[in-house]
N, C-alpha and C. Protein backbone atom coordinates (compact mmCIF):
# COMPACT_ATOMS: atom_id res chain seq x y z
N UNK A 1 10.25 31.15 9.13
CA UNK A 1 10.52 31.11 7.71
C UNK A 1 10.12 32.44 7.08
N UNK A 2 10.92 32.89 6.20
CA UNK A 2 11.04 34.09 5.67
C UNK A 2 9.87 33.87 4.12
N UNK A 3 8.82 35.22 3.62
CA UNK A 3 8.23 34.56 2.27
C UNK A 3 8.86 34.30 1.22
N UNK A 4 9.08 33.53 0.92
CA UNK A 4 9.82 33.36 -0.59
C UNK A 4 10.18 32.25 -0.21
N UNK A 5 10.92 32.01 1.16
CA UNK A 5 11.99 31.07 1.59
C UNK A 5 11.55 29.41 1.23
N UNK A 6 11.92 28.96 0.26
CA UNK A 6 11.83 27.47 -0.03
C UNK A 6 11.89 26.21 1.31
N UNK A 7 11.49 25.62 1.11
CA UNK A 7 11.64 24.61 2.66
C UNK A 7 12.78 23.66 1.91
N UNK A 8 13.44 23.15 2.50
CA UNK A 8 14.51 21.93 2.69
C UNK A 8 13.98 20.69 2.07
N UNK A 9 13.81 19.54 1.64
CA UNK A 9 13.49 18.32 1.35
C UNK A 9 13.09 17.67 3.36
N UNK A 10 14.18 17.80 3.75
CA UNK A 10 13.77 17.23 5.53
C UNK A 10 12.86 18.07 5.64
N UNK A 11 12.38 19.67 5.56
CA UNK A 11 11.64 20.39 6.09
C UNK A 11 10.26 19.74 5.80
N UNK A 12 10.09 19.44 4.23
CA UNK A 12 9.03 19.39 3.65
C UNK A 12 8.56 17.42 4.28
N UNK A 13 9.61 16.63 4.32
CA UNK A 13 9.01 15.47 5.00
C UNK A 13 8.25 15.35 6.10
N UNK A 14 8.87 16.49 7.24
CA UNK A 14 8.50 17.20 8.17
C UNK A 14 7.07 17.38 7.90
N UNK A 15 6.76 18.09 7.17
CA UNK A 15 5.37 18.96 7.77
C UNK A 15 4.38 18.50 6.33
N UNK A 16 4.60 17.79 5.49
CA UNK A 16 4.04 17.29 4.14
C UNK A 16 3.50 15.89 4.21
N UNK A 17 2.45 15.30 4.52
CA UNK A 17 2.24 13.89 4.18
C UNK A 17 2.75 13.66 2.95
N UNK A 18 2.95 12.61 2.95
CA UNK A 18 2.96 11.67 1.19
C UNK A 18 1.54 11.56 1.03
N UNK A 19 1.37 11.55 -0.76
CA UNK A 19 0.25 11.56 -1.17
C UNK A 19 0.10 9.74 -0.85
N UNK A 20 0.91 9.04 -0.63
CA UNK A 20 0.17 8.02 -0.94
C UNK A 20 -0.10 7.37 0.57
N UNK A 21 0.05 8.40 1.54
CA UNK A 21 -0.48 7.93 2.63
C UNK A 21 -2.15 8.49 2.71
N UNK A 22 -2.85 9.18 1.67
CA UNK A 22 -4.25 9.56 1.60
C UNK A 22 -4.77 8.67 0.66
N UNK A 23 -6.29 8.71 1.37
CA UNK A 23 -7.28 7.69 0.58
C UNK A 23 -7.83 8.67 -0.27
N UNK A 24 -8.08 7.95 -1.48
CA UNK A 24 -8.57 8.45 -2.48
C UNK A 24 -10.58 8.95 -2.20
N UNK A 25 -10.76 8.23 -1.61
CA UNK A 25 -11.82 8.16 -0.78
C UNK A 25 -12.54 9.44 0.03
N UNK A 26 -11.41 9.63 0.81
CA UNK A 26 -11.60 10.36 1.95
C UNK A 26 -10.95 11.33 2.00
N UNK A 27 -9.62 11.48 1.46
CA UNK A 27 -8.72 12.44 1.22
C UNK A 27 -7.86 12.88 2.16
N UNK A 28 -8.30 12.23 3.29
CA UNK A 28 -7.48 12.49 4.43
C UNK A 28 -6.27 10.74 4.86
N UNK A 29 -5.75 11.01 5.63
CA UNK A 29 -4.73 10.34 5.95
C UNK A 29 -5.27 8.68 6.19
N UNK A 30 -5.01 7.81 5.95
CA UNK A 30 -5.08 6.67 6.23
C UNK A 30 -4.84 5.73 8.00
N UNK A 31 -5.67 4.88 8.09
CA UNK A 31 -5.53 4.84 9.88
C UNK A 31 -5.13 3.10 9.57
N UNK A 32 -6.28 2.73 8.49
CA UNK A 32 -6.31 1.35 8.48
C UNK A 32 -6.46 0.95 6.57
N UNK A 33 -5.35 1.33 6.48
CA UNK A 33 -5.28 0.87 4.85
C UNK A 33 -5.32 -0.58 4.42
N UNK A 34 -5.99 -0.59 3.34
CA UNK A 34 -6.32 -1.89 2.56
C UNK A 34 -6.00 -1.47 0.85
N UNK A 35 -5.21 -2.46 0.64
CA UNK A 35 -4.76 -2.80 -1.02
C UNK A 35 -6.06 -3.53 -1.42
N UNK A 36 -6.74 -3.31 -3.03
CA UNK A 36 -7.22 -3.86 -3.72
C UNK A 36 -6.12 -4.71 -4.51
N UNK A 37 -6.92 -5.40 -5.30
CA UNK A 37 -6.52 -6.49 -5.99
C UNK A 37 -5.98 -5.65 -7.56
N UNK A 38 -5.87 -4.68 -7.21
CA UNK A 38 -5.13 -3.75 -8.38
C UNK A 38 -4.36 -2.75 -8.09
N UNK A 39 -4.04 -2.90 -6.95
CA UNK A 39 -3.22 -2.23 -6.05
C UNK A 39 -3.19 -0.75 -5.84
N UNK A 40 -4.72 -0.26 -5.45
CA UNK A 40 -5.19 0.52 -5.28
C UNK A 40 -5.51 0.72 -3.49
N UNK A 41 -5.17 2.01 -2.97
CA UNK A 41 -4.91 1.93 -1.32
C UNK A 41 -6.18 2.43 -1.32
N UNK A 42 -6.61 2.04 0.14
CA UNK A 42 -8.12 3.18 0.67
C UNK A 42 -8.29 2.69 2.21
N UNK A 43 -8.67 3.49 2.78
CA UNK A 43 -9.21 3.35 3.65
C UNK A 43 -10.62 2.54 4.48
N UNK A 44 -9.94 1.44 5.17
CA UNK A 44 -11.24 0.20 5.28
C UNK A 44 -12.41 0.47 5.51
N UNK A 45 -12.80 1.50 5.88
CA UNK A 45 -14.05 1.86 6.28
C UNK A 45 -14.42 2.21 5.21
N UNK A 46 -13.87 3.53 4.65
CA UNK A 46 -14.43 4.21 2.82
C UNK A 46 -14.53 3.38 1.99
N UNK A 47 -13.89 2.35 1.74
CA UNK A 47 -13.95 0.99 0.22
C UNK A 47 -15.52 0.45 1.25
N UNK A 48 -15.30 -0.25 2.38
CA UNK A 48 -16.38 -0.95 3.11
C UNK A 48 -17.53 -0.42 2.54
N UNK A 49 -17.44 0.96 3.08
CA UNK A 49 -18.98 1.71 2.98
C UNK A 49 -19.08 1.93 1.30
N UNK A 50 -18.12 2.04 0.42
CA UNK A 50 -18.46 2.41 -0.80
C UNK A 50 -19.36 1.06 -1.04
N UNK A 51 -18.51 0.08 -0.74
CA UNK A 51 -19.59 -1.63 -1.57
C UNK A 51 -20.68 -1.87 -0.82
N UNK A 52 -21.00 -1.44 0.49
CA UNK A 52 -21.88 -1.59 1.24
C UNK A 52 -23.18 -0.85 0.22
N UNK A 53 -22.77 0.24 -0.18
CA UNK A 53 -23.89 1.52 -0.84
C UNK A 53 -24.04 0.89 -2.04
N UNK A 54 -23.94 -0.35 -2.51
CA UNK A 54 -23.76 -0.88 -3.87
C UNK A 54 -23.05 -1.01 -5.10
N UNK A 55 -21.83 -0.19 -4.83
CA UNK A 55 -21.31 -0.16 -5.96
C UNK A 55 -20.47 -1.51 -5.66
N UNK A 56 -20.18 -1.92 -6.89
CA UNK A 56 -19.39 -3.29 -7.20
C UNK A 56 -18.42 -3.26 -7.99
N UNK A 57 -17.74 -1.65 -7.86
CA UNK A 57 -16.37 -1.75 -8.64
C UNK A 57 -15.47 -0.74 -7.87
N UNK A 58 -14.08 -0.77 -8.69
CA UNK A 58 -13.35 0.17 -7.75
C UNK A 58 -13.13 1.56 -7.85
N UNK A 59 -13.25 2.60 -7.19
CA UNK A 59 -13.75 3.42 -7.55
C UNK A 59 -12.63 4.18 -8.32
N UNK A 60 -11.39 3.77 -8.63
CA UNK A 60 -9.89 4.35 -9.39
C UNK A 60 -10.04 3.67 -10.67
N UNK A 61 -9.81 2.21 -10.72
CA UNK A 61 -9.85 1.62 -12.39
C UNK A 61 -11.41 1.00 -12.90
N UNK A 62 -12.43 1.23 -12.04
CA UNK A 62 -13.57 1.19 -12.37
C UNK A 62 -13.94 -0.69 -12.56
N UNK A 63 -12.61 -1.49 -12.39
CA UNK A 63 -12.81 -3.00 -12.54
C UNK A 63 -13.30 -3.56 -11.37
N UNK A 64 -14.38 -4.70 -11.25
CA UNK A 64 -15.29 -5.34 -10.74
C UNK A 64 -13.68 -5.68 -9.00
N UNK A 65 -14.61 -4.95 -8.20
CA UNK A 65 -14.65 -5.64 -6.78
C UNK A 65 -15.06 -6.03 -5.53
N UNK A 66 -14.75 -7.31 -5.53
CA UNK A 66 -15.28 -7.52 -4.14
C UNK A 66 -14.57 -7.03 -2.69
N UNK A 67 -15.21 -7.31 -1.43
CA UNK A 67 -14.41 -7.64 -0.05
C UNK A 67 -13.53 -8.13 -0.19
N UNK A 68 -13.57 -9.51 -0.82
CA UNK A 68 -12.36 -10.82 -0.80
C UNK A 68 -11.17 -10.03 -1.33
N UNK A 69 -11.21 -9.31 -2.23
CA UNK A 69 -10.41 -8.34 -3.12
C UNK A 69 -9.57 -7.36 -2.19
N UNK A 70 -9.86 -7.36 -1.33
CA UNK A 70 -8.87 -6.26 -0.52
C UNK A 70 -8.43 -7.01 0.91
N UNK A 71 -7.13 -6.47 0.50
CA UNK A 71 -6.50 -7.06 2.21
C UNK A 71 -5.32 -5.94 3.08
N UNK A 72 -5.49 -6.00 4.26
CA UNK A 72 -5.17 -5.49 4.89
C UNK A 72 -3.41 -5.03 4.24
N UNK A 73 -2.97 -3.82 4.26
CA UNK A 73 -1.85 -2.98 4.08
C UNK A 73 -0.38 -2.66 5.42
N UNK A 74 -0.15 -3.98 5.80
CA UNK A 74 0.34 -3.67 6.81
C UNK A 74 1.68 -2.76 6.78
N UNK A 75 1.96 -3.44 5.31
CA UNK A 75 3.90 -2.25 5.28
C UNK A 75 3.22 -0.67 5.20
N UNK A 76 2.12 -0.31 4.76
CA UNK A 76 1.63 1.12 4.40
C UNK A 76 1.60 1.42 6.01
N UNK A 77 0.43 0.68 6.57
CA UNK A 77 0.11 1.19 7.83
C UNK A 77 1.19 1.50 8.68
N UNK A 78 2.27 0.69 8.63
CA UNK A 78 3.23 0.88 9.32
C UNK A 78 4.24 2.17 9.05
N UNK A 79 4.23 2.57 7.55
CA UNK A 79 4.94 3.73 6.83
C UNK A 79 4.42 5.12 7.53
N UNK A 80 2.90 4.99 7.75
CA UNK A 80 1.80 6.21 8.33
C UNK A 80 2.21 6.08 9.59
N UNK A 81 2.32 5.52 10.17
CA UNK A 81 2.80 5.15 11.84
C UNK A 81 3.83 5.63 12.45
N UNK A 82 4.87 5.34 11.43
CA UNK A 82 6.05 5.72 12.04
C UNK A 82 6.63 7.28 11.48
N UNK A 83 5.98 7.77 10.46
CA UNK A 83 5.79 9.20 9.71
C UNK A 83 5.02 10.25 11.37
């Protein structure tokens, strides 16, 4: 690629994650995503360890959550998978 040279839309799917395959958390790519109950994505371990350390809310809309509150993301996980 030449400097200036713009990438393609395919180019950029290519070599660009989607933002919404990153945890807000962690910032890096998602392995094992979980939806909150406000439909907020993160990574099971980073939400885990955030409520584990005490906090009892979410760390995007700041509203009260629990464990029970998040469940496994299987159409996401599968989006990261096959990307």
């Amino acid at each position: 690629m030449k400097p200036g040279q713009l990438l393609s839309e395919t180019e950029i799917s290519e070599t660009e994650e989607p933002h919404e395959f990153i945890c807000s958390l962690t910032m890096k790519i998602m392995r094992d995503p979980v939806v909150s109950r406000y439909g907020q994505n993160f990574e099971r371990e980073a939400i885990f360890n955030w409520l584990a350390r005490g906090n009892d809310s979410c760390p995007m809309t700041r509203n009260p959550l629990r464990l029970s509150d998040l469940i496994t993301n299987h159409q996401l996980r599968a989006r990261i998978r096959r990307w």
